[in-house]
PDB file of N, CA and C in Angstrom:
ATOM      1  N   UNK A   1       0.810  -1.183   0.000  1.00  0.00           N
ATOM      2  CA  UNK A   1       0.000   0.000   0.000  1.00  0.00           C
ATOM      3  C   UNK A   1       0.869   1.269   0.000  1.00  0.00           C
ATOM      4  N   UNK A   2       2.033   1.373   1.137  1.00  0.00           N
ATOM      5  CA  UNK A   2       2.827   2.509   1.108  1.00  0.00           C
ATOM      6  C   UNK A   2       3.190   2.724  -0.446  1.00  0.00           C
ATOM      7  N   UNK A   3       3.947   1.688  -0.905  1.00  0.00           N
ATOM      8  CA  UNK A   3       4.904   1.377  -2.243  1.00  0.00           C
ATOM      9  C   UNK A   3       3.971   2.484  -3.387  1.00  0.00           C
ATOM     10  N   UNK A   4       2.575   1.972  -3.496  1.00  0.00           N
ATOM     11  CA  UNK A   4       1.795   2.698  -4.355  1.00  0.00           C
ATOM     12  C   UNK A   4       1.936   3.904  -3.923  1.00  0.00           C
ATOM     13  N   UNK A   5       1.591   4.618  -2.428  1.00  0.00           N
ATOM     14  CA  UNK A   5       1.347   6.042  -2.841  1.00  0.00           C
ATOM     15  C   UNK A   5       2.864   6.561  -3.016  1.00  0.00           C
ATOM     16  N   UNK A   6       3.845   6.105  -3.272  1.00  0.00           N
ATOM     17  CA  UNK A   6       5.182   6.642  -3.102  1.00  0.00           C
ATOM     18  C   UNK A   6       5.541   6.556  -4.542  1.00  0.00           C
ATOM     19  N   UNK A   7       4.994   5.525  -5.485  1.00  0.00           N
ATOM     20  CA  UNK A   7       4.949   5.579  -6.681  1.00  0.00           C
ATOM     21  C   UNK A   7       4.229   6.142  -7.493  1.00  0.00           C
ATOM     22  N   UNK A   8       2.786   6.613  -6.857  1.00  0.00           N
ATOM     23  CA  UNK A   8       2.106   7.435  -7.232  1.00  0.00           C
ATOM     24  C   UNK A   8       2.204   9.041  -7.134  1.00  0.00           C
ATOM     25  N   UNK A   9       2.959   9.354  -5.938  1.00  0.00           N
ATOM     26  CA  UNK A   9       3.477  10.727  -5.591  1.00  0.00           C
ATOM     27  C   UNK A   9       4.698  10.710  -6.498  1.00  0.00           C
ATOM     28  N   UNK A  10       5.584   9.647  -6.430  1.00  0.00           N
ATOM     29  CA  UNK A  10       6.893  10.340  -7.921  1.00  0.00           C
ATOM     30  C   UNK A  10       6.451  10.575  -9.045  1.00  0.00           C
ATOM     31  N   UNK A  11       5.155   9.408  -9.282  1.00  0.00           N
ATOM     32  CA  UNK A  11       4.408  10.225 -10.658  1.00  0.00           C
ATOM     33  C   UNK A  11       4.263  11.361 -10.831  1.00  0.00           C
ATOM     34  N   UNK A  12       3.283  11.966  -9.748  1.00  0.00           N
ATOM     35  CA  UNK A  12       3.132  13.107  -9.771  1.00  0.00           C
ATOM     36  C   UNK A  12       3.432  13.955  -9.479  1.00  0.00           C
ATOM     37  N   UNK A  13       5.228  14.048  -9.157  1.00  0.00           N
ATOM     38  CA  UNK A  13       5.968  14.876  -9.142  1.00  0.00           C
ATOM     39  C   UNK A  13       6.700  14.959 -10.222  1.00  0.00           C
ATOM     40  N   UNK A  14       6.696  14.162 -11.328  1.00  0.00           N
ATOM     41  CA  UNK A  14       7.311  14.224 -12.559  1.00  0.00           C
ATOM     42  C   UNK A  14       6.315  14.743 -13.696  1.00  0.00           C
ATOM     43  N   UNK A  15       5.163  14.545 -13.067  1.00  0.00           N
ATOM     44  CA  UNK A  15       3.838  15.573 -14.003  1.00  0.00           C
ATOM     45  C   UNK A  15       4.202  17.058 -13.795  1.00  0.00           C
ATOM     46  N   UNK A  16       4.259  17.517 -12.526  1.00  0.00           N
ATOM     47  CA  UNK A  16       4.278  19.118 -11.796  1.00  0.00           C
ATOM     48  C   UNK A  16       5.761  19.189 -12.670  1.00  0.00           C
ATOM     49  N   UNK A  17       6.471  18.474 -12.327  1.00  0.00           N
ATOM     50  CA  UNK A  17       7.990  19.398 -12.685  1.00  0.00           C
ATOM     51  C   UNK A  17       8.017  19.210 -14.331  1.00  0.00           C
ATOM     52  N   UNK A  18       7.016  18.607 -14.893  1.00  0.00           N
ATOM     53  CA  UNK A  18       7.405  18.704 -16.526  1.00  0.00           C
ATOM     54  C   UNK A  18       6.357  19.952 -16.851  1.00  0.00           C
ATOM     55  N   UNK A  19       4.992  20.076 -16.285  1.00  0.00           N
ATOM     56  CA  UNK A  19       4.150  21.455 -16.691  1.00  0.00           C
ATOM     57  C   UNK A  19       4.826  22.690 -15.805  1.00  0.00           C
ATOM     58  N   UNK A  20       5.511  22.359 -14.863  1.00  0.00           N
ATOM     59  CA  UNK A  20       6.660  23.549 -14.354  1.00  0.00           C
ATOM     60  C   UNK A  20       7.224  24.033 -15.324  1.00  0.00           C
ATOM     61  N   UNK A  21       8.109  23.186 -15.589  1.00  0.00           N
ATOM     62  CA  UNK A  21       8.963  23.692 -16.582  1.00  0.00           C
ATOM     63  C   UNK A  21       7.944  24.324 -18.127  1.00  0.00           C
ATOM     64  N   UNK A  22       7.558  22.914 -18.630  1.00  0.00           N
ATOM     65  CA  UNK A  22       6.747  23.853 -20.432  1.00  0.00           C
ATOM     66  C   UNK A  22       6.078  25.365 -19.911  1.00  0.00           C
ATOM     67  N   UNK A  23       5.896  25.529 -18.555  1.00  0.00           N
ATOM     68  CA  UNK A  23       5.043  26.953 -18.416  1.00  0.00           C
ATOM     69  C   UNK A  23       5.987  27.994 -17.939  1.00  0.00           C
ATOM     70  N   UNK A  24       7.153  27.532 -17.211  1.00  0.00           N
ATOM     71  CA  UNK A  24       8.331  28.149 -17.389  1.00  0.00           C
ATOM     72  C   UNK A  24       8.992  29.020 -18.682  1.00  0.00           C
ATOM     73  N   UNK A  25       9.446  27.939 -19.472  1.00  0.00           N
ATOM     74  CA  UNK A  25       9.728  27.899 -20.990  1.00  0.00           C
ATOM     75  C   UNK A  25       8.572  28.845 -21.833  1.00  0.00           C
ATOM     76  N   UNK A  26       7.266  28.570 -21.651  1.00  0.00           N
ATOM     77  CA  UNK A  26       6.341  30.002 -22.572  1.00  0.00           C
ATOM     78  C   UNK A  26       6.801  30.972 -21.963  1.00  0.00           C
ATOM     79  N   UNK A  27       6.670  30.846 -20.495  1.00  0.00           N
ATOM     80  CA  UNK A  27       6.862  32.714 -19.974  1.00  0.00           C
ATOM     81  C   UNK A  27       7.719  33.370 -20.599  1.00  0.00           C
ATOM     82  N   UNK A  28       9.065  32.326 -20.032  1.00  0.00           N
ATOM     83  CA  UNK A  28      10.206  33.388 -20.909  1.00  0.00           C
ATOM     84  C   UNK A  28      10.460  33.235 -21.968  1.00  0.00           C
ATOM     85  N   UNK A  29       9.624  32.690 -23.231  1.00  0.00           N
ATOM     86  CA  UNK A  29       9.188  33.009 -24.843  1.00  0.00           C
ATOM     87  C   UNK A  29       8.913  34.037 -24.628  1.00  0.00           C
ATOM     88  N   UNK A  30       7.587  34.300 -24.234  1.00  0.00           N
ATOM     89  CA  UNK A  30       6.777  35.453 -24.053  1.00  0.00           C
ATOM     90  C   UNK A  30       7.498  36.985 -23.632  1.00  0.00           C
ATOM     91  N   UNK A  31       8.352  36.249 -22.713  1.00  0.00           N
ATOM     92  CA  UNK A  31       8.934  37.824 -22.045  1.00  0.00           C
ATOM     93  C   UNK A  31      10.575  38.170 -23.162  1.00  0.00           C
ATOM     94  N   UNK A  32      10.708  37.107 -23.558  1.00  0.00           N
ATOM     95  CA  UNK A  32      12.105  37.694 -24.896  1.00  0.00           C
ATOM     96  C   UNK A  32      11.226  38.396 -25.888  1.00  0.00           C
ATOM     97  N   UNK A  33      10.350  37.901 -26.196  1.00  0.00           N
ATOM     98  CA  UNK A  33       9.587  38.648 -27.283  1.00  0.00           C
ATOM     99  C   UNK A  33       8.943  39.780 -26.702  1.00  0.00           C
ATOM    100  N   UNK A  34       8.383  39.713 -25.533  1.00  0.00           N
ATOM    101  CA  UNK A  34       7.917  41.726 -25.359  1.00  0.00           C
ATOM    102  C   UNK A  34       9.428  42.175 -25.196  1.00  0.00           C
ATOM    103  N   UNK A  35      10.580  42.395 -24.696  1.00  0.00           N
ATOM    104  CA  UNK A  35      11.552  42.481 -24.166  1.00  0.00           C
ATOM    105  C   UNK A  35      12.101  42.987 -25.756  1.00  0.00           C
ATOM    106  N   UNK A  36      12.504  41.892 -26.799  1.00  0.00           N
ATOM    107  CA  UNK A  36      12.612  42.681 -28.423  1.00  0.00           C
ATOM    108  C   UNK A  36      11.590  43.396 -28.857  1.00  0.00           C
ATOM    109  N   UNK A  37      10.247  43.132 -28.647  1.00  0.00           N
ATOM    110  CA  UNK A  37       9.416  44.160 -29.507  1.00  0.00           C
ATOM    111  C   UNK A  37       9.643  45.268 -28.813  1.00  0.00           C
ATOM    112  N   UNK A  38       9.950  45.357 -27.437  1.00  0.00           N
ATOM    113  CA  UNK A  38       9.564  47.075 -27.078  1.00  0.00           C
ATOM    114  C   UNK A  38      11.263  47.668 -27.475  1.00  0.00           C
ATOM    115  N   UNK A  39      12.224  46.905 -27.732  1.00  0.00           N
ATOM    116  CA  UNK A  39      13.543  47.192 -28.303  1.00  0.00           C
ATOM    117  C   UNK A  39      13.200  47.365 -29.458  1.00  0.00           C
ATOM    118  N   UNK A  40      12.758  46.936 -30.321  1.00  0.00           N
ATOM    119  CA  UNK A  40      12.520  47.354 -31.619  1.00  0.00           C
ATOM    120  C   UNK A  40      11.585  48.235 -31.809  1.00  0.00           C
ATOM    121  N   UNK A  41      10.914  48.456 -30.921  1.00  0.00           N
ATOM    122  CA  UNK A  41       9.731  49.856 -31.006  1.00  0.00           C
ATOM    123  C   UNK A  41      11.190  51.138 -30.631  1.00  0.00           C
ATOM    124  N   UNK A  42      11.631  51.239 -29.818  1.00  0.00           N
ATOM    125  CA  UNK A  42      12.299  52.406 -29.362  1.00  0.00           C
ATOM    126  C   UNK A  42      13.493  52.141 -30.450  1.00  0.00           C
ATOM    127  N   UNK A  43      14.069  51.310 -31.382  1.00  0.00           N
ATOM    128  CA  UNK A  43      14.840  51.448 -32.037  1.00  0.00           C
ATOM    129  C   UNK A  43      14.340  52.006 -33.506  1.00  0.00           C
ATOM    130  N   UNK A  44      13.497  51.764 -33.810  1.00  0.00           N
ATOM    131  CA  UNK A  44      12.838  52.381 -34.941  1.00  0.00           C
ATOM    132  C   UNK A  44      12.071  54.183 -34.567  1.00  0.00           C
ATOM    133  N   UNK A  45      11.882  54.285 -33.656  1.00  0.00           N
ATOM    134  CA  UNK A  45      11.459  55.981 -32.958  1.00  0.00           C
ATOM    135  C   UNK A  45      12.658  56.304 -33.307  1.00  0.00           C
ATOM    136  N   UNK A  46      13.865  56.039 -32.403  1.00  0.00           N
ATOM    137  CA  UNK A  46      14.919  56.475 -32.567  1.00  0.00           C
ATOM    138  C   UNK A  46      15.676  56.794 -34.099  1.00  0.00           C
ATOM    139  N   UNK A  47      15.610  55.699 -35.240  1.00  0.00           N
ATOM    140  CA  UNK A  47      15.198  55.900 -36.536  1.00  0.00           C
ATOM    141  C   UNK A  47      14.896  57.245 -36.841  1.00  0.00           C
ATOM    142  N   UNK A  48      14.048  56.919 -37.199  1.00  0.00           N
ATOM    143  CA  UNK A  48      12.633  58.024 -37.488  1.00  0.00           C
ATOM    144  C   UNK A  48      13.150  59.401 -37.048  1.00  0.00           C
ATOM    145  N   UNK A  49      13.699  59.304 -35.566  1.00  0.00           N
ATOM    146  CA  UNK A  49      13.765  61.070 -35.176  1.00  0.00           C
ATOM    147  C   UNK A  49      15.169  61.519 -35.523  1.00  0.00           C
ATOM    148  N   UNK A  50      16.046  60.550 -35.739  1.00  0.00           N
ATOM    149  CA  UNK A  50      17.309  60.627 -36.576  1.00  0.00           C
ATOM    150  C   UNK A  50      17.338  61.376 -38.124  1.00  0.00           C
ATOM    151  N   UNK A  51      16.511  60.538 -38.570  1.00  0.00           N
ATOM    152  CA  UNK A  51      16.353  61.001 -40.292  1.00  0.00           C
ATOM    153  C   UNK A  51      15.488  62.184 -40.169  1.00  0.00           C
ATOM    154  N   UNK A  52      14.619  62.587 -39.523  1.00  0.00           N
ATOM    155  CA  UNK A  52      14.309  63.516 -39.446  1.00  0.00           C
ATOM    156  C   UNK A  52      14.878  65.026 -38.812  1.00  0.00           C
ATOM    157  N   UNK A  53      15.510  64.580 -38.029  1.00  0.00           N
ATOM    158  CA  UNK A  53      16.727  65.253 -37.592  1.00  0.00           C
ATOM    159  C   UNK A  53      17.450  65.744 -38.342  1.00  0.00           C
ATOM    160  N   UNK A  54      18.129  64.862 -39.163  1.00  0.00           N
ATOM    161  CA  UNK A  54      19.162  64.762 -39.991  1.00  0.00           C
ATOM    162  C   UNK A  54      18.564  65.748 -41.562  1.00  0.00           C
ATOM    163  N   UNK A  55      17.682  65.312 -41.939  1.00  0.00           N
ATOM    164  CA  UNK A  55      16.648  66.388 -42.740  1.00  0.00           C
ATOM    165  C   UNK A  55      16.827  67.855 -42.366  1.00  0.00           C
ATOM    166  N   UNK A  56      15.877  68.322 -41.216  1.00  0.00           N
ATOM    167  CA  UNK A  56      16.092  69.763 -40.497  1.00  0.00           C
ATOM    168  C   UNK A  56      17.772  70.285 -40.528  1.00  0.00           C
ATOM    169  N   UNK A  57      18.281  69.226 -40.286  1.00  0.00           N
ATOM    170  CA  UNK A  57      19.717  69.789 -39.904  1.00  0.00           C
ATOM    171  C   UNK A  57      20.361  70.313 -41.443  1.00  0.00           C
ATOM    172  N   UNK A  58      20.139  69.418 -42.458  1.00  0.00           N
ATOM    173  CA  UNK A  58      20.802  69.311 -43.431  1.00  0.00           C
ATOM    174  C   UNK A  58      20.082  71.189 -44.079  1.00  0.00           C
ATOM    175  N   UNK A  59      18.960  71.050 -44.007  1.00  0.00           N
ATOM    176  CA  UNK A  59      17.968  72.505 -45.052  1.00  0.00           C
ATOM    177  C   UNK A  59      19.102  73.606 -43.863  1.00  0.00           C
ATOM    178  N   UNK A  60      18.867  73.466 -42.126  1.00  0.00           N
ATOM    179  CA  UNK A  60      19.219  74.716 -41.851  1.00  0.00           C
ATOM    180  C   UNK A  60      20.666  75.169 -42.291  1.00  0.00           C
ATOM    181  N   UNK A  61      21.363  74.180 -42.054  1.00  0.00           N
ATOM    182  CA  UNK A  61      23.024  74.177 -42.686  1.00  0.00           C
ATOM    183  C   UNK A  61      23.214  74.274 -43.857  1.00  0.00           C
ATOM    184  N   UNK A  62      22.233  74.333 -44.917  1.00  0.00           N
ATOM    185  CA  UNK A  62      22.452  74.854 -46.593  1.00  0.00           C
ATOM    186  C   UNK A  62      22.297  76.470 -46.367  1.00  0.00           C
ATOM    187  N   UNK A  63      20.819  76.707 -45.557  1.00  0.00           N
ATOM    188  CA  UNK A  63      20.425  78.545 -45.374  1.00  0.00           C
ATOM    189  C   UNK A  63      21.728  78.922 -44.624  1.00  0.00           C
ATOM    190  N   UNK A  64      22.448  78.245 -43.437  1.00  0.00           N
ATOM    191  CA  UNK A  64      23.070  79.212 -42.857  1.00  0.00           C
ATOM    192  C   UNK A  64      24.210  79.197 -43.840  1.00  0.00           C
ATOM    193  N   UNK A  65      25.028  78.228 -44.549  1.00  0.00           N
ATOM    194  CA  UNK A  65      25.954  78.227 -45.170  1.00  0.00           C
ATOM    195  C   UNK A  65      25.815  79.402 -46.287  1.00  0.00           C
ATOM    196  N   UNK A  66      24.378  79.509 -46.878  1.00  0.00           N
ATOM    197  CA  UNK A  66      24.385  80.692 -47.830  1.00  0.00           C
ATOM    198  C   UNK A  66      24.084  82.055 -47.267  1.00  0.00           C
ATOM    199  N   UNK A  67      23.973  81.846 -45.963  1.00  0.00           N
ATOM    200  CA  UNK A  67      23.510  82.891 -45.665  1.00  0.00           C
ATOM    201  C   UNK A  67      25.190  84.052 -45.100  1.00  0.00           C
ATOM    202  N   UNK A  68      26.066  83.036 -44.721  1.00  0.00           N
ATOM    203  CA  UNK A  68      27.316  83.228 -44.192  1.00  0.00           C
ATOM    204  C   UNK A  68      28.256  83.424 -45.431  1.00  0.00           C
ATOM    205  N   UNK A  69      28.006  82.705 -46.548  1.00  0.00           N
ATOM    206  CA  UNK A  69      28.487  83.036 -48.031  1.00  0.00           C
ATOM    207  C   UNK A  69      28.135  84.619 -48.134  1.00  0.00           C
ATOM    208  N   UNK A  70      26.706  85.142 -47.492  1.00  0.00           N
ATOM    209  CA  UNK A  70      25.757  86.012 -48.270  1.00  0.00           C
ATOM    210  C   UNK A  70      26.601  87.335 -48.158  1.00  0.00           C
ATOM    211  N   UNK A  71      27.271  87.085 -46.307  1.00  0.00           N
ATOM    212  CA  UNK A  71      27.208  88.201 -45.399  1.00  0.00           C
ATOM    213  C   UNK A  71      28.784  88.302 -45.783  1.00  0.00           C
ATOM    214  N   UNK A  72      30.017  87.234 -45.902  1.00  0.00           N
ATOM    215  CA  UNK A  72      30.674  87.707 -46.122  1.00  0.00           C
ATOM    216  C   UNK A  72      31.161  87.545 -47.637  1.00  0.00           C
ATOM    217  N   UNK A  73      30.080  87.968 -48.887  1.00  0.00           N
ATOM    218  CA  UNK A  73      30.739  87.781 -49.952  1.00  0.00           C
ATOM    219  C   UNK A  73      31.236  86.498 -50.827  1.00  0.00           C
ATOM    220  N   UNK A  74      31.400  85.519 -50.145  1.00  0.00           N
ATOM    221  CA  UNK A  74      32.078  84.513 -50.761  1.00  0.00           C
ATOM    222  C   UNK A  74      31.243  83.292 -50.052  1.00  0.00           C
ATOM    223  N   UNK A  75      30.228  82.385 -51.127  1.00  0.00           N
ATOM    224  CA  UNK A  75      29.546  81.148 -50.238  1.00  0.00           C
ATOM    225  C   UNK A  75      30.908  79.795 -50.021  1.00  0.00           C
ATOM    226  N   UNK A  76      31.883  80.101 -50.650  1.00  0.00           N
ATOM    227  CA  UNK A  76      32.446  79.176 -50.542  1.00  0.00           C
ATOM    228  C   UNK A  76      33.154  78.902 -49.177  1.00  0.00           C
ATOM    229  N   UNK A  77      33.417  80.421 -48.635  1.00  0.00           N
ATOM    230  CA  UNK A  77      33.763  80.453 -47.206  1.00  0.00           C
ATOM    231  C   UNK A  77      32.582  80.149 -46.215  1.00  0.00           C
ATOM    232  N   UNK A  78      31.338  80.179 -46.800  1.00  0.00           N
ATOM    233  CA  UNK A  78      30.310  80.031 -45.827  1.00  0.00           C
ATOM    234  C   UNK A  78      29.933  78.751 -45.442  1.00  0.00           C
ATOM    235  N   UNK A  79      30.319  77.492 -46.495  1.00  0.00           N
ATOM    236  CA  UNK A  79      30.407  76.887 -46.586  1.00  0.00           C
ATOM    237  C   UNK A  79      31.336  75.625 -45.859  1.00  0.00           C
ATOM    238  N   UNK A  80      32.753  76.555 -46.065  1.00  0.00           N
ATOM    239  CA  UNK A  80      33.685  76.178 -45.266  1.00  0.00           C
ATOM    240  C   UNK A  80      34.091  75.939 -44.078  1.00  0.00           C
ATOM    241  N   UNK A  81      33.106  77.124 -43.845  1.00  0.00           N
ATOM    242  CA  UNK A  81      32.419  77.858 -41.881  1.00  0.00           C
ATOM    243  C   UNK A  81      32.065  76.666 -41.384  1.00  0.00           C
ATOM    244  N   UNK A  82      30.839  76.424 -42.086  1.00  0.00           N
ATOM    245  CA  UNK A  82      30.050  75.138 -41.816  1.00  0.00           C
ATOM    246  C   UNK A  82      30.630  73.794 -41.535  1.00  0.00           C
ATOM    247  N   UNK A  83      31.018  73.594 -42.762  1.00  0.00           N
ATOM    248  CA  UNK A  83      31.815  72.404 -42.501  1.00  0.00           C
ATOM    249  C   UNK A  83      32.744  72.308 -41.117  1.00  0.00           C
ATOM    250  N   UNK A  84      33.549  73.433 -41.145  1.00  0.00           N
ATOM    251  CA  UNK A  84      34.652  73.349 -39.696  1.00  0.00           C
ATOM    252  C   UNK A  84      33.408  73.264 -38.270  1.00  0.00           C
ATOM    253  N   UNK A  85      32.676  74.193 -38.655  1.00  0.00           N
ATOM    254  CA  UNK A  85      31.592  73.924 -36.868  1.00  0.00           C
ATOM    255  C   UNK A  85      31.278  72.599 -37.488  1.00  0.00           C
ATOM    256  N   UNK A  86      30.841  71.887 -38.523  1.00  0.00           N
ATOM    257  CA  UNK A  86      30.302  69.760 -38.206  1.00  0.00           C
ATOM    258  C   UNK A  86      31.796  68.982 -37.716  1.00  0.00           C
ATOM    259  N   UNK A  87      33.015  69.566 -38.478  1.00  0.00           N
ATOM    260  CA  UNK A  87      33.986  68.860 -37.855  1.00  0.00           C
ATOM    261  C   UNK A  87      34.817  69.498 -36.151  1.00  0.00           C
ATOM    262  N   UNK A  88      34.082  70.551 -35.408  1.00  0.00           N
ATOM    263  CA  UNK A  88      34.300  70.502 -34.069  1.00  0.00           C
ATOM    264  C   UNK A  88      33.239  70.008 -33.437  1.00  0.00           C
ATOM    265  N   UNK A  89      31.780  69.747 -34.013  1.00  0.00           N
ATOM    266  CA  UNK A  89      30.893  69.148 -33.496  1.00  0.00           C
ATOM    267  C   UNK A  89      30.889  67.835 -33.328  1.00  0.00           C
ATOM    268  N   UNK A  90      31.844  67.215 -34.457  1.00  0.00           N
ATOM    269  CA  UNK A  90      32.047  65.827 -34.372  1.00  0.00           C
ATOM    270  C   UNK A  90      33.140  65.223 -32.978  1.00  0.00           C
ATOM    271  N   UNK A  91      34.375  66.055 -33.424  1.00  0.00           N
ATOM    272  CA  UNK A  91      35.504  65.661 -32.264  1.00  0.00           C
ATOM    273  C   UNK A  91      34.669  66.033 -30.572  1.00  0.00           C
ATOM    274  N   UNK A  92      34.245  66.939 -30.905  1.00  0.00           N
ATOM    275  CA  UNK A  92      33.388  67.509 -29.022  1.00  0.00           C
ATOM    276  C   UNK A  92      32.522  66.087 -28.762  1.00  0.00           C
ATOM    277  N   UNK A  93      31.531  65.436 -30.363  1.00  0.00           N
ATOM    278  CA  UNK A  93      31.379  64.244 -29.588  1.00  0.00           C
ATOM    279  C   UNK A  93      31.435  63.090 -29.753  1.00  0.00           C
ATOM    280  N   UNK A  94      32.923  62.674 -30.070  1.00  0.00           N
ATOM    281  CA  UNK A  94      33.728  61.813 -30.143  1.00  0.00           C
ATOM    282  C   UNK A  94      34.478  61.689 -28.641  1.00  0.00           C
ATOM    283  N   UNK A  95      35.015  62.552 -28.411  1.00  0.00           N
ATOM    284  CA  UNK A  95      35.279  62.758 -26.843  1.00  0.00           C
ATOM    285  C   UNK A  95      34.782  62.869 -25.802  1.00  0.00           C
ATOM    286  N   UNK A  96      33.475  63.169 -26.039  1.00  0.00           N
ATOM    287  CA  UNK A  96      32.347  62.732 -24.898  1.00  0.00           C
ATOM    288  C   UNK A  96      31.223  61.494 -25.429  1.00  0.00           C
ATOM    289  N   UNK A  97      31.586  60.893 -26.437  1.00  0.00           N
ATOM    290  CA  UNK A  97      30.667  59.684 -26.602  1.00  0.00           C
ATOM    291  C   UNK A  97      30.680  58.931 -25.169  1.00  0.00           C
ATOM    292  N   UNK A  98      31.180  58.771 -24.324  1.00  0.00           N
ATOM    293  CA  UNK A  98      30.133  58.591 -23.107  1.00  0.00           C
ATOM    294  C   UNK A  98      29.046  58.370 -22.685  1.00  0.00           C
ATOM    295  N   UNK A  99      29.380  59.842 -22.203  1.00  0.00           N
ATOM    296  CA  UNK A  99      28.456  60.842 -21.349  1.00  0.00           C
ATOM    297  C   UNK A  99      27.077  61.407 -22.597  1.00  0.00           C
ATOM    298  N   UNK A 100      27.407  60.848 -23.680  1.00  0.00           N
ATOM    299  CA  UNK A 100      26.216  61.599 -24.902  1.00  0.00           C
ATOM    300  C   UNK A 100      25.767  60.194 -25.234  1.00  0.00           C
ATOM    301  N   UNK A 101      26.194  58.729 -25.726  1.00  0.00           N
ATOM    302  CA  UNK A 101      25.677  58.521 -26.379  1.00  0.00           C
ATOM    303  C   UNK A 101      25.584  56.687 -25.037  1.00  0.00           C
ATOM    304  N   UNK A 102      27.131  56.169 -24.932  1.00  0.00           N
ATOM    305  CA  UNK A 102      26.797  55.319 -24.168  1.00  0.00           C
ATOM    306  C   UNK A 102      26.201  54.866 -22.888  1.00  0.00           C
ATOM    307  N   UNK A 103      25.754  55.970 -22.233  1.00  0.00           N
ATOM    308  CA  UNK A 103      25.355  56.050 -20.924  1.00  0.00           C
ATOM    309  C   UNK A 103      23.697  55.973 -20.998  1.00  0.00           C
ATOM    310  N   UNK A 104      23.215  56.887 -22.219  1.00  0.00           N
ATOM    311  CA  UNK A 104      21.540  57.071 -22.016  1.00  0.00           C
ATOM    312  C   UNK A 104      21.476  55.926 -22.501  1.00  0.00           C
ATOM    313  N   UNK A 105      21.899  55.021 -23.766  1.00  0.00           N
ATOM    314  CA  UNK A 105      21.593  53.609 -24.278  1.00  0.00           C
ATOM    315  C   UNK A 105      21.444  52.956 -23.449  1.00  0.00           C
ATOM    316  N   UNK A 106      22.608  52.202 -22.585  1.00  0.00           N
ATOM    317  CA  UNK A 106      22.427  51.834 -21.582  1.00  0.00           C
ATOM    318  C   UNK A 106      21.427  51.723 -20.293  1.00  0.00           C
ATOM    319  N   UNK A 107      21.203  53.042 -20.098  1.00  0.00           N
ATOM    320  CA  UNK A 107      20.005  53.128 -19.142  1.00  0.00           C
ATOM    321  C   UNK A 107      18.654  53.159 -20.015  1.00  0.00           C
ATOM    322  N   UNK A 108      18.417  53.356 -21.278  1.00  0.00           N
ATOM    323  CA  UNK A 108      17.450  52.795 -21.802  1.00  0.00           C
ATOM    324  C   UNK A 108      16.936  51.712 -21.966  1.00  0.00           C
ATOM    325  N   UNK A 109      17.793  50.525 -21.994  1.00  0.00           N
ATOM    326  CA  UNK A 109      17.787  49.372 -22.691  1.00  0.00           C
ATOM    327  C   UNK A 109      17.823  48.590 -21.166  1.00  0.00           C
ATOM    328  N   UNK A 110      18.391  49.469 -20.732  1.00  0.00           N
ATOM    329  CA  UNK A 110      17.678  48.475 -18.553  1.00  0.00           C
ATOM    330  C   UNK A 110      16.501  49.050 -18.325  1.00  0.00           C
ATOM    331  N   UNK A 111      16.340  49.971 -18.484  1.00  0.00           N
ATOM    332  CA  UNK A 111      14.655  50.323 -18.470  1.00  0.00           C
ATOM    333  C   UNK A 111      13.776  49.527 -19.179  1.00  0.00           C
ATOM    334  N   UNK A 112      13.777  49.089 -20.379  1.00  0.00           N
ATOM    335  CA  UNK A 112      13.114  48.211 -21.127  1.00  0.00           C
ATOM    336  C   UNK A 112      13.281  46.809 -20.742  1.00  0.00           C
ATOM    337  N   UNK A 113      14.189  46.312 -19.884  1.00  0.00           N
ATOM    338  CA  UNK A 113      14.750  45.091 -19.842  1.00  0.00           C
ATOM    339  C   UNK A 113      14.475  44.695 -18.353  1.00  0.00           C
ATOM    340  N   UNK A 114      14.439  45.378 -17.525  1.00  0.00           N
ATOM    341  CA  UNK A 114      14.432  45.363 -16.000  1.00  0.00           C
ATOM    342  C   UNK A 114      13.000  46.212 -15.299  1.00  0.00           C
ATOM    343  N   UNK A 115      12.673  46.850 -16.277  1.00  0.00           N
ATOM    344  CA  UNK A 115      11.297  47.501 -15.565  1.00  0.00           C
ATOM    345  C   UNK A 115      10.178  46.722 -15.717  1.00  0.00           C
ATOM    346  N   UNK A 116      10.500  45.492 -16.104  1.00  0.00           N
ATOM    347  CA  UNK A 116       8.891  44.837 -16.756  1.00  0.00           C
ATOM    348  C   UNK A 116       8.736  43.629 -15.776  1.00  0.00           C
TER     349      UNK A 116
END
């Protein structure tokens, strides 16, 4: 009589620990996939406000370049202007890629990853 319920309880501890686990295993399906979709939602925003960015930036830096051509006579210097402020804008953040670019990623991507 013992023998049975002791064979009957390992049964059914090998039932619990196999639907343990398969319900284990969906969750964290489930949670890699919200975990990439909301990464791929904020990576495509990020997209988007880039090229658009990058748009605005490009029209105001043609007006100011002609406009700096306008004022001193020559667009080719205005031009030139320009170019030198994108290449100190670049080194300023090249040297703080840090503090500008690796630090907010980071705390973005634990926010998405750890807040849920």
């Amino acid at each position: 009589m013992a023998y049975k319920d002791i064979k009957r309880d390992f049964s059914d501890i090998k039932e619990n620990s196999k639907e343990f686990f398969d319900s284990s295993l969906q969750y964290y399906r489930l949670l890699s996939f919200k975990i990439s979709a909301k990464a791929a939602s904020v990576f495509m925003t990020l997209i988007l406000l880039a090229l658009f960015l990058m748009m605005t930036l490009l029209f105001l830096s043609l007006s100011a370049a002609f406009a700096i051509g306008s004022a001193l006579e020559s667009t080719q210097l205005g031009f030139l202007i320009i170019g030198g402020v994108y290449i100190l804008a670049t080194l300023i953040a090249y040297f703080c890629r840090k503090s500008i670019v690796e630090k907010p990623v980071i705390k973005k991507l634990s926010e998405i990853i750890f807040n849920d």
